[in-house]
N, C-alpha and C. Protein backbone atom coordinates (compact mmCIF):
# COMPACT_ATOMS: atom_id res chain seq x y z
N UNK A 1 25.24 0.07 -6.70
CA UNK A 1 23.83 0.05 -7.04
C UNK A 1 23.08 0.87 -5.99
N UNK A 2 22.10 1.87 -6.35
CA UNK A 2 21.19 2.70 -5.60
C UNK A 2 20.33 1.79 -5.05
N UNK A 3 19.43 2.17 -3.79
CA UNK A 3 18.45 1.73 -3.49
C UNK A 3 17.04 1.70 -4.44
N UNK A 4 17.01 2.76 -5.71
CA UNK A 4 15.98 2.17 -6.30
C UNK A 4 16.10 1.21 -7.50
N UNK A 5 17.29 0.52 -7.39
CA UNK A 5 17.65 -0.51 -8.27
C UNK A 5 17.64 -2.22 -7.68
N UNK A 6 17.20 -1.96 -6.47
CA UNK A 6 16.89 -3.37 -5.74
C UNK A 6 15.54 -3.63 -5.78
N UNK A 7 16.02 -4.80 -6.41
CA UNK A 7 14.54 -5.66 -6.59
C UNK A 7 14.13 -6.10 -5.42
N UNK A 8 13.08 -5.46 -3.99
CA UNK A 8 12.75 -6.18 -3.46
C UNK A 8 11.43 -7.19 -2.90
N UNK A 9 11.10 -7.51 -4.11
CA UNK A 9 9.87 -8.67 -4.47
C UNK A 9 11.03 -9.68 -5.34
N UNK A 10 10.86 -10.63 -4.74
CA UNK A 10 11.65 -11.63 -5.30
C UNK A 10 11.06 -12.40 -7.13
N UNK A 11 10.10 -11.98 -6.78
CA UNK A 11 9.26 -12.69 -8.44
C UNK A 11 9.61 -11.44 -9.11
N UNK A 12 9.24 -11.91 -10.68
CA UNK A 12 9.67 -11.09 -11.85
C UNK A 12 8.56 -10.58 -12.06
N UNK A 13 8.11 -9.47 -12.44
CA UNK A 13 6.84 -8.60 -12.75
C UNK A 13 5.58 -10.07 -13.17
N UNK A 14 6.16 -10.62 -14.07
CA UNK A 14 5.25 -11.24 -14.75
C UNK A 14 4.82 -12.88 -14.20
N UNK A 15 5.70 -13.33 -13.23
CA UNK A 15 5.60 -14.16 -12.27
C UNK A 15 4.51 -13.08 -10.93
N UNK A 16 4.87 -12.12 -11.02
CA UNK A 16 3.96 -11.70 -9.61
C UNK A 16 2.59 -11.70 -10.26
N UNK A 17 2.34 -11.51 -11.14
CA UNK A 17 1.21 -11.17 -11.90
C UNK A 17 0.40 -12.63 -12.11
N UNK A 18 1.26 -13.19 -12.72
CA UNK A 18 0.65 -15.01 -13.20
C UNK A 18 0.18 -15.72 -11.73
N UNK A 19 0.94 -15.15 -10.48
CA UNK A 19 0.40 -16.18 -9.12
C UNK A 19 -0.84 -15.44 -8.99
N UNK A 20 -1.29 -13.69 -9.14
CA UNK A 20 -2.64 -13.88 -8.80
C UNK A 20 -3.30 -14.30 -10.13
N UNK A 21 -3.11 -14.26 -11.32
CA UNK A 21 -4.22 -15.01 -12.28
C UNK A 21 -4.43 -16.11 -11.74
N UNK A 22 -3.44 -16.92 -11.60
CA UNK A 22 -3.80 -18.18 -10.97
C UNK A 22 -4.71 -18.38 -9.84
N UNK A 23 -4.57 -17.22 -8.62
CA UNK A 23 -5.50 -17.63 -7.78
C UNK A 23 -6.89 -16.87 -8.29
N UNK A 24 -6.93 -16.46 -9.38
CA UNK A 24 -8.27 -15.94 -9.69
C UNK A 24 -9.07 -16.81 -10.71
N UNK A 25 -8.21 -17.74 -11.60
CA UNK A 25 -8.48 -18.84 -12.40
C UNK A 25 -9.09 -20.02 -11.30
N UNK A 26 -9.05 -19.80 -10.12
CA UNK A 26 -9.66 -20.99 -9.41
C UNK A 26 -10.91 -20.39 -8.47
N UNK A 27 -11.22 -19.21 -8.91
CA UNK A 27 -12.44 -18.74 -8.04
C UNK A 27 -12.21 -17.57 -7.18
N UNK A 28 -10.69 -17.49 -6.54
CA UNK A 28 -10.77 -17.11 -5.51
C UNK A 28 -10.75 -15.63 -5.51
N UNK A 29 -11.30 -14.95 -4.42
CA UNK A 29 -11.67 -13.34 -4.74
C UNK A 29 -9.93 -12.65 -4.81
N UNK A 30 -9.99 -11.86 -5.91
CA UNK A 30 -7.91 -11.33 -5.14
C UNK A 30 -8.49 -9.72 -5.25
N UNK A 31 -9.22 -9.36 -4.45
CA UNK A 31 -9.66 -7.80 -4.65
C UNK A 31 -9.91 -7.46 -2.88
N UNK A 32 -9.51 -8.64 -2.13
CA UNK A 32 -10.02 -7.92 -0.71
C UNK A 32 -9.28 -6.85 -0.49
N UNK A 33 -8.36 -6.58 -0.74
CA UNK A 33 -7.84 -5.33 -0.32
C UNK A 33 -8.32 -4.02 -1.01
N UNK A 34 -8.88 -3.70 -2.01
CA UNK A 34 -9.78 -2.86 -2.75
C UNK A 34 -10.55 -2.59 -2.41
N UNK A 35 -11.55 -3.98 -1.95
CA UNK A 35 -13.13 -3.97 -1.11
C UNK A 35 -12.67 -3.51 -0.02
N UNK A 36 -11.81 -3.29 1.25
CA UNK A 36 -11.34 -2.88 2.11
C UNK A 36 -11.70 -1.39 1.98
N UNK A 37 -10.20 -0.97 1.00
CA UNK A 37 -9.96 0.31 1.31
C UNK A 37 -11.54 1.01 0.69
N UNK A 38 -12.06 0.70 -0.09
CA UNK A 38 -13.41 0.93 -1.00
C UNK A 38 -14.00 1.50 -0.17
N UNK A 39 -14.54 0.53 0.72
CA UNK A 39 -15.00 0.85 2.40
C UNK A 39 -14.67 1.57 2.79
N UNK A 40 -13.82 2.03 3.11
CA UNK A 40 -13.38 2.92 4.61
C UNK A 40 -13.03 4.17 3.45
N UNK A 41 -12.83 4.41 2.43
CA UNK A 41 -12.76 5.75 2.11
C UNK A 41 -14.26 6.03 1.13
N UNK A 42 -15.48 5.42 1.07
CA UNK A 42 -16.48 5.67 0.57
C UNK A 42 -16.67 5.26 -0.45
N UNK A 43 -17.74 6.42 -1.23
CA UNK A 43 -17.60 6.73 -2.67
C UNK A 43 -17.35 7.31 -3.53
N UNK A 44 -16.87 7.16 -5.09
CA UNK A 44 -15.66 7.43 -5.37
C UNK A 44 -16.25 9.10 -5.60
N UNK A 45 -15.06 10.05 -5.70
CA UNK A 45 -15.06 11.10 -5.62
C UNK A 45 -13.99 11.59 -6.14
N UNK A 46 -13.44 13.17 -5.74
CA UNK A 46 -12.92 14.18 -5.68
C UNK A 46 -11.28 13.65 -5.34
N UNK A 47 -11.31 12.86 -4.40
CA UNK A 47 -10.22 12.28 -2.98
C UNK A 47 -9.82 11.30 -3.78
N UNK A 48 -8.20 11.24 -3.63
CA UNK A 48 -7.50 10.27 -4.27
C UNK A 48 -7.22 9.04 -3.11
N UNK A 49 -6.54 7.91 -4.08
CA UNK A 49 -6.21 6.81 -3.10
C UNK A 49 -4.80 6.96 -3.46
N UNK A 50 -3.59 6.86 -2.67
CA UNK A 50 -2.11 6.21 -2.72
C UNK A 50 -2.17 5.06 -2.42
N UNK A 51 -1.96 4.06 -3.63
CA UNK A 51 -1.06 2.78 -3.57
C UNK A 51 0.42 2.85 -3.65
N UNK A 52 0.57 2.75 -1.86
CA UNK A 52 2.06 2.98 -2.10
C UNK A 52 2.93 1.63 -1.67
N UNK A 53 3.67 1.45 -2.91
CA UNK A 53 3.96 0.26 -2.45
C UNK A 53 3.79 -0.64 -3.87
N UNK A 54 2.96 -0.10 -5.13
CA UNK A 54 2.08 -0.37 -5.87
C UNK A 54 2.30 -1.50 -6.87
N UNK A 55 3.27 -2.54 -6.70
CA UNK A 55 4.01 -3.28 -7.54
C UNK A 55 4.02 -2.94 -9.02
N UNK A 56 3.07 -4.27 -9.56
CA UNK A 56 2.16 -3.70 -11.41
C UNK A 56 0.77 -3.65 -10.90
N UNK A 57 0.64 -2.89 -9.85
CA UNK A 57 -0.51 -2.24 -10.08
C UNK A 57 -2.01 -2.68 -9.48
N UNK A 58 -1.91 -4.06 -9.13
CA UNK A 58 -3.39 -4.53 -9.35
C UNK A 58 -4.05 -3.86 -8.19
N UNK A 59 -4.08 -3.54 -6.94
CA UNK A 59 -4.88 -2.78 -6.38
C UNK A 59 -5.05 -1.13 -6.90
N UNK A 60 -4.28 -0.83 -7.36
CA UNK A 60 -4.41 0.49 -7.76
C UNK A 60 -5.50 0.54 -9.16
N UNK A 61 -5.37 -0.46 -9.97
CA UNK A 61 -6.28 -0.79 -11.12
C UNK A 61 -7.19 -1.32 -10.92
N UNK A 62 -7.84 -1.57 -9.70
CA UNK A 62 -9.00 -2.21 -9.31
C UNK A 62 -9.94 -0.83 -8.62
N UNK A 63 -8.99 -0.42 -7.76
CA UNK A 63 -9.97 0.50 -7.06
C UNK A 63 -10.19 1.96 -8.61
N UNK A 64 -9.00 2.03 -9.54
CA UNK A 64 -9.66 2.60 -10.76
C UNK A 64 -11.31 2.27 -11.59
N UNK A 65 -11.05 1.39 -11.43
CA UNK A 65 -11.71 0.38 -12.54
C UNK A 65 -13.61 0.36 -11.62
N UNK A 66 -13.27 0.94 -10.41
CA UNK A 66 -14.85 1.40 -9.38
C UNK A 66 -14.74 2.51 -9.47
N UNK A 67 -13.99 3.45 -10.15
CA UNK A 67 -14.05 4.86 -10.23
C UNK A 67 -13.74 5.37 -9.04
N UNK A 68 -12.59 4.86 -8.38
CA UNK A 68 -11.64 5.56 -7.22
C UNK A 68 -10.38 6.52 -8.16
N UNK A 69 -10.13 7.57 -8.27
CA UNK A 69 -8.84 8.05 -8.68
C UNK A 69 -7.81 7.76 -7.70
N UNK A 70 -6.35 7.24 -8.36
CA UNK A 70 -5.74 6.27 -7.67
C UNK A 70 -4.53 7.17 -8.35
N UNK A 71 -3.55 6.57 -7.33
CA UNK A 71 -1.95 7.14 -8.10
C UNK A 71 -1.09 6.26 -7.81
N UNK A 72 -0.12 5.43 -8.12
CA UNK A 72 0.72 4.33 -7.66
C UNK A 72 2.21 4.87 -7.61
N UNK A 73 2.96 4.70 -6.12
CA UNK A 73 4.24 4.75 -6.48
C UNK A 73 5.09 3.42 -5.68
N UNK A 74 6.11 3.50 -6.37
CA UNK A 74 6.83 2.08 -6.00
C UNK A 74 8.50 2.43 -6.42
N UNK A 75 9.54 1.93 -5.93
CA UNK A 75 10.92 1.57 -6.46
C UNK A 75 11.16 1.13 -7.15
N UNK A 76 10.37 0.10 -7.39
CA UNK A 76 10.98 -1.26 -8.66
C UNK A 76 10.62 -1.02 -9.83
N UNK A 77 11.15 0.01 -11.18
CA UNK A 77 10.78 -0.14 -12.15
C UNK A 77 10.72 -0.85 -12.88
N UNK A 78 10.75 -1.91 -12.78
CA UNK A 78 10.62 -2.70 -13.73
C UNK A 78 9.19 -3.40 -13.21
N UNK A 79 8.29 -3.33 -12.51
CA UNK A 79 7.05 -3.63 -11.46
C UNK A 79 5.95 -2.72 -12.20
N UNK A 80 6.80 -1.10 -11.96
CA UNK A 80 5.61 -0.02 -12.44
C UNK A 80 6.06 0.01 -13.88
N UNK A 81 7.07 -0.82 -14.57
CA UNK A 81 6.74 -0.66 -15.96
C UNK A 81 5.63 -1.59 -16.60
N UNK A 82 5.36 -2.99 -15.54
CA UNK A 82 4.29 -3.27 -16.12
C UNK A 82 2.99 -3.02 -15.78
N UNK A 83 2.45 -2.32 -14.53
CA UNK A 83 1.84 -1.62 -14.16
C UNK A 83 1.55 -0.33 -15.21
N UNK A 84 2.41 0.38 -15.49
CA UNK A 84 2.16 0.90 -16.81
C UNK A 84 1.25 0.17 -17.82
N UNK A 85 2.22 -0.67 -18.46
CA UNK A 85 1.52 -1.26 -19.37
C UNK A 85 0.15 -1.70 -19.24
N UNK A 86 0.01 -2.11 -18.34
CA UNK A 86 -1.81 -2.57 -17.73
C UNK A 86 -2.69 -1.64 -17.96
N UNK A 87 -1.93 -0.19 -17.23
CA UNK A 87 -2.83 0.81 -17.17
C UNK A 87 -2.56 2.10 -17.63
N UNK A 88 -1.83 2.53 -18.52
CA UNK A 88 -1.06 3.67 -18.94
C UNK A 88 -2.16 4.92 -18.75
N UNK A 89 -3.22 4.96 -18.68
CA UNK A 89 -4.05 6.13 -18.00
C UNK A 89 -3.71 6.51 -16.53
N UNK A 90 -3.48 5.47 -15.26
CA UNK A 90 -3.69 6.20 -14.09
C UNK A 90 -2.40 6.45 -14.51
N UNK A 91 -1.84 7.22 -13.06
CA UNK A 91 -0.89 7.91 -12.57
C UNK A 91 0.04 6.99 -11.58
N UNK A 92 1.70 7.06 -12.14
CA UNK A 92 2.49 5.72 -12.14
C UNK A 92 3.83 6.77 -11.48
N UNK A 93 4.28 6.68 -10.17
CA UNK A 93 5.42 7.21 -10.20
C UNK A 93 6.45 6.06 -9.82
N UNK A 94 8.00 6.78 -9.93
CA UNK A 94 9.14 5.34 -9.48
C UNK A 94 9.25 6.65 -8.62
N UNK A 95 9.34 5.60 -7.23
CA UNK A 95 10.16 6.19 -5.88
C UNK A 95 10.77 5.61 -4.70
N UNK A 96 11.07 5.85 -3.94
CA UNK A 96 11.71 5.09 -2.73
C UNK A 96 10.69 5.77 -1.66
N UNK A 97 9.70 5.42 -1.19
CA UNK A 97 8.89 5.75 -0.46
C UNK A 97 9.54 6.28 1.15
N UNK A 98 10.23 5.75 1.63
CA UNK A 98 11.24 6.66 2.80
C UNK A 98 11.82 7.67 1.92
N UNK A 99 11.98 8.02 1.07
CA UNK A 99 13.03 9.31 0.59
C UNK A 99 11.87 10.05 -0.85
N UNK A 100 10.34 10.40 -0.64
CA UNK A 100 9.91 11.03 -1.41
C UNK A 100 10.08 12.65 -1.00
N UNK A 101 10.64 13.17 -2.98
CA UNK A 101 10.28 14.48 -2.44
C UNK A 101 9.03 14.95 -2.70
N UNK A 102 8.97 16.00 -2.07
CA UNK A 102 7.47 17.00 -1.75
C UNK A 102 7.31 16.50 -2.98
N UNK A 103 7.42 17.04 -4.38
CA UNK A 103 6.29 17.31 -5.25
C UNK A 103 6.24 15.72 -5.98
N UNK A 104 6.30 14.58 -5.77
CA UNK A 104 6.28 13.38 -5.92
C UNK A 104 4.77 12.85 -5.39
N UNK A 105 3.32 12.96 -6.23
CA UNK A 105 2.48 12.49 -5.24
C UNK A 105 2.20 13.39 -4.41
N UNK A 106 2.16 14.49 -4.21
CA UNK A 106 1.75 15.07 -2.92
C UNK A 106 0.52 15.24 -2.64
N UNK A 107 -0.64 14.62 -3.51
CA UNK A 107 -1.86 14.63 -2.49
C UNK A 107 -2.47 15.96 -2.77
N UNK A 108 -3.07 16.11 -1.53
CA UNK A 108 -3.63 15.36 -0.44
C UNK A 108 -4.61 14.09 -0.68
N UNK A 109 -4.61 13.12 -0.23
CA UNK A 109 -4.94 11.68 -0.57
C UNK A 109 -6.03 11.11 0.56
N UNK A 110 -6.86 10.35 0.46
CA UNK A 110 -8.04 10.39 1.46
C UNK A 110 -7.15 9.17 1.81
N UNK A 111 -6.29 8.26 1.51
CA UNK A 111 -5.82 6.79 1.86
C UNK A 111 -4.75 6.92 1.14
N UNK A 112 -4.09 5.83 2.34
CA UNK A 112 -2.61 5.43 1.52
C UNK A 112 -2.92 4.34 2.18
N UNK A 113 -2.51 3.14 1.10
CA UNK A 113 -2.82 1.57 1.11
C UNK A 113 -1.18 0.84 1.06
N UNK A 114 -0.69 0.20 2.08
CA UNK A 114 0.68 -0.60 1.82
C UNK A 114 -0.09 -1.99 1.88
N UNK A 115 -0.33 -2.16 0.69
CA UNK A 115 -0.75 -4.09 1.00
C UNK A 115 0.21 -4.58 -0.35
N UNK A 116 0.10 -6.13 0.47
CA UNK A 116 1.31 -6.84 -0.40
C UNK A 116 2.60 -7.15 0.48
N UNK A 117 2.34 -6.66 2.14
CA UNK A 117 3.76 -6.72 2.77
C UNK A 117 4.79 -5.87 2.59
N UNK A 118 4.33 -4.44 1.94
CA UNK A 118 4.99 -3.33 1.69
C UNK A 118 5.65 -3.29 2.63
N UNK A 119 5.45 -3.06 3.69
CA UNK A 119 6.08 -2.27 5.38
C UNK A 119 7.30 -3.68 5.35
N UNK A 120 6.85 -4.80 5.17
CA UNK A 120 8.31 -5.35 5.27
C UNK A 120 9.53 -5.72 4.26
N UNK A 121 8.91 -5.02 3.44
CA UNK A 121 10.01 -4.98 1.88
C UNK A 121 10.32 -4.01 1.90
N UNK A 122 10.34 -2.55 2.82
CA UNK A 122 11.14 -1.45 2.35
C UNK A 122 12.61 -1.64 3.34
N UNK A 123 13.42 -0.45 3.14
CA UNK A 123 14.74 -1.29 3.54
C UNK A 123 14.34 -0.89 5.00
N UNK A 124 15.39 -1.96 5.83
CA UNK A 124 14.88 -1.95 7.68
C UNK A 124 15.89 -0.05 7.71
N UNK A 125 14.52 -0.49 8.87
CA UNK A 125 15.44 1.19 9.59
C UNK A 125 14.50 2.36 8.78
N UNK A 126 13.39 2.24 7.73
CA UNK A 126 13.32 3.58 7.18
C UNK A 126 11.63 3.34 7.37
N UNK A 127 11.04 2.30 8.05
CA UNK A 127 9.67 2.39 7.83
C UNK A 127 9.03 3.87 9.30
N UNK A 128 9.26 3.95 9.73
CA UNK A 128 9.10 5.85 10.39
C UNK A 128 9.20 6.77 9.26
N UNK A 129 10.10 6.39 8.42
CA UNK A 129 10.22 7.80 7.49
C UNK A 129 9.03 7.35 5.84
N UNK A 130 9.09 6.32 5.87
CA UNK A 130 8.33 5.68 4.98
C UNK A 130 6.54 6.27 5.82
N UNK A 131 6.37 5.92 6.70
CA UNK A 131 4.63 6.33 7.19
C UNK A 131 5.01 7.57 7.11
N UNK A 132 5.92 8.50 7.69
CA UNK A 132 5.69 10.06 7.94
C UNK A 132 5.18 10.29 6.92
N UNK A 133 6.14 10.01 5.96
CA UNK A 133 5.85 10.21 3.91
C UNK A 133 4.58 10.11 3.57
N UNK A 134 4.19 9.47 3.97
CA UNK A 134 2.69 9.18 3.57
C UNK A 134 1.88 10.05 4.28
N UNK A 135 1.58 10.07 5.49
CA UNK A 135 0.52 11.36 6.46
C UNK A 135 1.15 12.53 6.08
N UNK A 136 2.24 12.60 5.75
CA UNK A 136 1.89 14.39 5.00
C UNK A 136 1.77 14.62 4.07
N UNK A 137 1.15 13.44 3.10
CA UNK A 137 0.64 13.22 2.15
C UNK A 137 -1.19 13.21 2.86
N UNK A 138 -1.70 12.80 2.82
CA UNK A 138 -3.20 12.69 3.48
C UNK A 138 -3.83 13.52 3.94
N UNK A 139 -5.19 13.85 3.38
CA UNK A 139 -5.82 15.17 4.23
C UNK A 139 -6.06 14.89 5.97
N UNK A 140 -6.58 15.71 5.85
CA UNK A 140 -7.13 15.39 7.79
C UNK A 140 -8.07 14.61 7.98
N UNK A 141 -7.51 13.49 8.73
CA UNK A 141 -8.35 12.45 8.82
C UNK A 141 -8.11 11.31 7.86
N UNK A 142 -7.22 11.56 6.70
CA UNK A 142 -6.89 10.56 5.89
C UNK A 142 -6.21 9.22 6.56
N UNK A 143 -6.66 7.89 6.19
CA UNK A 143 -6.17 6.42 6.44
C UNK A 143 -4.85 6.01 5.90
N UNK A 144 -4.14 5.44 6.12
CA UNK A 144 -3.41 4.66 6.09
C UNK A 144 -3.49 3.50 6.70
N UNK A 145 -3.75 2.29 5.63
CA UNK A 145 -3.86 1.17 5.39
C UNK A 145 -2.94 -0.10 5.23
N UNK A 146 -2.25 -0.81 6.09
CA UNK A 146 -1.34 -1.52 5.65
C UNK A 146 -1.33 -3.01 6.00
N UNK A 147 -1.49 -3.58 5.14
CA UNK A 147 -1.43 -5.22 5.22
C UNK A 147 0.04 -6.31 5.58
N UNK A 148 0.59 -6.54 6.40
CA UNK A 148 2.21 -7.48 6.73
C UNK A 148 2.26 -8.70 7.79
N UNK A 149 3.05 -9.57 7.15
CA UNK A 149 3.30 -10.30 8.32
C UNK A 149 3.81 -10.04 9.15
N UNK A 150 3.61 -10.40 10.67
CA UNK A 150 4.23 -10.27 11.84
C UNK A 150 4.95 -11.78 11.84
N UNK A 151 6.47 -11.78 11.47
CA UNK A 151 7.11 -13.01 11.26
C UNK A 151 8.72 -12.77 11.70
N UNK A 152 8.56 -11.14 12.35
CA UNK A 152 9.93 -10.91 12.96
C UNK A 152 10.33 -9.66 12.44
N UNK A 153 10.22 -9.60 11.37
CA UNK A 153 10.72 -8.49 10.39
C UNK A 153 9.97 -7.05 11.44
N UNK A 154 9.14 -6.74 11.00
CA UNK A 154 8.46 -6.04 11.76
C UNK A 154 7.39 -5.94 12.94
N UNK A 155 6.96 -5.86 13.83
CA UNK A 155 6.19 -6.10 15.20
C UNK A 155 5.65 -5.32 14.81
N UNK A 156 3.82 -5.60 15.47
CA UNK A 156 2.91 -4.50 15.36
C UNK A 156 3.04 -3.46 16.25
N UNK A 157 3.90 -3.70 17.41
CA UNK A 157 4.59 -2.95 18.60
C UNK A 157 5.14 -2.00 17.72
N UNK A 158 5.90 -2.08 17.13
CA UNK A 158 7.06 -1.34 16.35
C UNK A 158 6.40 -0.51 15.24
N UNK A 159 5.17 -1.12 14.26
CA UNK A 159 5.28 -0.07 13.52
C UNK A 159 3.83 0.70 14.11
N UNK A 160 3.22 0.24 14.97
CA UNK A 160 2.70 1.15 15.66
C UNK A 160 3.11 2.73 16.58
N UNK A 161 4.40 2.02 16.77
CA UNK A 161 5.14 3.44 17.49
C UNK A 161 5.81 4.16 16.08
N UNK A 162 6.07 4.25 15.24
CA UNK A 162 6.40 4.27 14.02
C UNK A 162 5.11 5.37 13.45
N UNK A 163 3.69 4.24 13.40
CA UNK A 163 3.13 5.16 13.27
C UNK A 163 2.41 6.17 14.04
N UNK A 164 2.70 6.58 15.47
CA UNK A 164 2.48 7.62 16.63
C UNK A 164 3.37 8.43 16.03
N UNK A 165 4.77 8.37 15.67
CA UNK A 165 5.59 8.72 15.71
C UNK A 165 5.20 9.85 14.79
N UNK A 166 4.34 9.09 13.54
CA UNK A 166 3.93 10.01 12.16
C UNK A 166 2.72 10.89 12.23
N UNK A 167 2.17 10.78 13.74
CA UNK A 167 1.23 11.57 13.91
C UNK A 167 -0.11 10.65 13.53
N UNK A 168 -0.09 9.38 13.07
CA UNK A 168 -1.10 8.69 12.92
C UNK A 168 -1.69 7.91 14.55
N UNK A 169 -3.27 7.88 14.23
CA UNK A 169 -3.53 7.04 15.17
C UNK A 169 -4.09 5.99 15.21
N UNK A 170 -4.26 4.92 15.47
CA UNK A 170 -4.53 3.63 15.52
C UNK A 170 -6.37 3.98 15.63
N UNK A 171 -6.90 3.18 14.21
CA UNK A 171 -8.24 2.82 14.16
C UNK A 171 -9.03 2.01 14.25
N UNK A 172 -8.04 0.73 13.49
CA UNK A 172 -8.83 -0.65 13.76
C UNK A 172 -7.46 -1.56 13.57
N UNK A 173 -7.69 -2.67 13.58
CA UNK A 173 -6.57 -3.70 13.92
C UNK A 173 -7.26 -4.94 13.22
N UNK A 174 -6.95 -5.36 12.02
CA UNK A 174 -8.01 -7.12 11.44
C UNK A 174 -6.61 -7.80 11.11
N UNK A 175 -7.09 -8.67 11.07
CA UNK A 175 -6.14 -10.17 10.75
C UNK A 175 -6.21 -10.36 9.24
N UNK A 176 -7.09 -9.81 8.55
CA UNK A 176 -7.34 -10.45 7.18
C UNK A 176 -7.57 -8.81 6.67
N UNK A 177 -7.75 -8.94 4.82
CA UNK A 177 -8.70 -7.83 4.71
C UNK A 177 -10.14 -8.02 4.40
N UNK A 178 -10.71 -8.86 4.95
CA UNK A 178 -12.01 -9.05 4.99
C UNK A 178 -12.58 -8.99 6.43
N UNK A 179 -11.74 -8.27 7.07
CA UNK A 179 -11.86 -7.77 8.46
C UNK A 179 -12.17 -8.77 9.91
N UNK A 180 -11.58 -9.95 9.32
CA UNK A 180 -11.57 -11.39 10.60
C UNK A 180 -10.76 -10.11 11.90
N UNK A 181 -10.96 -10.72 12.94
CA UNK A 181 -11.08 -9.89 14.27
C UNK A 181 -9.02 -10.05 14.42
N UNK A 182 -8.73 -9.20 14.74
CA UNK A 182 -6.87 -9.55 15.17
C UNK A 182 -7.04 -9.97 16.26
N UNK A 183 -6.18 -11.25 16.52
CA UNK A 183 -6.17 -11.68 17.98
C UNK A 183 -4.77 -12.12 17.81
N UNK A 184 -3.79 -11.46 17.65
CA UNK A 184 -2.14 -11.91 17.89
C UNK A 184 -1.64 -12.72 16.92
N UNK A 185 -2.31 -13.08 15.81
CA UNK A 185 -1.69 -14.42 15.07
C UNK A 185 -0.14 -13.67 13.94
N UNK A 186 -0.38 -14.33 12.82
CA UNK A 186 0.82 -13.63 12.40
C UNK A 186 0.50 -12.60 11.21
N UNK A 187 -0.47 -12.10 10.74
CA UNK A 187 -1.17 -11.21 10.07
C UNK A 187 -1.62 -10.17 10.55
N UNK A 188 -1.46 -8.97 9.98
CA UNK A 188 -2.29 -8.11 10.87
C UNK A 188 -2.68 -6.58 9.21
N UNK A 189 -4.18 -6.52 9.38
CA UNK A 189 -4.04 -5.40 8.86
C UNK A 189 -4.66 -4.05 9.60
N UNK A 190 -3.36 -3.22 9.44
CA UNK A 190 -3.29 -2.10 10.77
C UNK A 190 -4.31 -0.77 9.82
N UNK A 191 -4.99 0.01 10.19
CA UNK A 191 -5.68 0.94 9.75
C UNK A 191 -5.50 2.00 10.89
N UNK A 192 -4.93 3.30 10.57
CA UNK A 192 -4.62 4.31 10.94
C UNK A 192 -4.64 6.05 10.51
N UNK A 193 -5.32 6.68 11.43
CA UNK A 193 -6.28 8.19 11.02
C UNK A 193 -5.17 9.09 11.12
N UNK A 194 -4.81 10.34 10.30
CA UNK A 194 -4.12 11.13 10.44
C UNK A 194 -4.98 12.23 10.89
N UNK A 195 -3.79 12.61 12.26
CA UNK A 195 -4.43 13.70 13.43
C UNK A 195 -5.60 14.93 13.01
């Protein structure tokens, strides 16, 4: 079996989908990460967003749906087939985000968004080649955005040098995406400028 035949989100497209209806059937906002990136790359325009990472879609169909042009790529087809289905207008690729080629997505992209714990679901050992992928994707000055637990898998130590490594530089540092202050806990969402 290839690496883009591993399922690595343990829920089934339609189980990942039903836990946020559910938390949206009880009130609760499931768009902070949209309102995030919304923010920090403006208004909508010219400049695309990469959801990379993009499961079925729902941040990528949200920041659509405010008139952000968005493009989603992900491994798990069977994720972006229902992502498809949701949204068969945007733009849906299958990839292994450490191993994109050039003309896959190439941008230039004002943001690339890993939320959902992307950075710790791709396989260990490739998240350096996974950020490079992305900043030479991004115009100058373009963000990269990524939401993960710090629970061992990855250190903010680590994918911080990871992302130096990619030529990115460290912009802001929040605990939440509603921008609560980072003070070491086990969340972190890292925001980072390409040189």
């Amino acid at each position: 079996m290839d690496d883009s035949e591993i399922r690595r989100v343990p829920l089934a497209p339609e189980g990942y989908d039903r836990r946020w209806e559910d938390l949206a059937a009880t009130g609760a906002d499931i768009h902070g990460e949209a309102d995030l990136v919304a923010s920090l790359v403006g208004p909508p325009g010219p400049n695309a967003v990469l959801d990379a990472g993009c499961g079925t879609g729902r941040v990528a169909i949200e920041l659509a749906r405010r008139g952000h042009a968005t493009v989603g790529v992900d491994v798990d087809r069977a994720l972006l087939d229902r992502a498809r289905a949701k949204a068969p207008d945007l733009e849906w690729h299958e990839g292994d985000l450490a191993a994109l080629p050039p003309e896959l997505a190439p941008g230039p992209f004002t943001a690339a968004v890993l939320a959902g714990n992307v950075m710790i679901f791709v396989a260990r050992g490739t998240e350096g080649a996974v950020l490079t992928n992305l900043a030479e994707r991004l115009a100058p000055g373009g963000l990269v955005i990524a939401g993960f637990q710090l629970t061992g898998r990855l250190s903010l130590e680590a994918y911080d040098a990871a992302a130096a490594a990619a030529g990115l530089v460290p912009v802001e540092r929040w605990s939440t995406w509603d921008r609560a202050p980072f003070t070491g806990g086990d969340y972190v969402v890292a925001v980072d400028s390409k040189r």
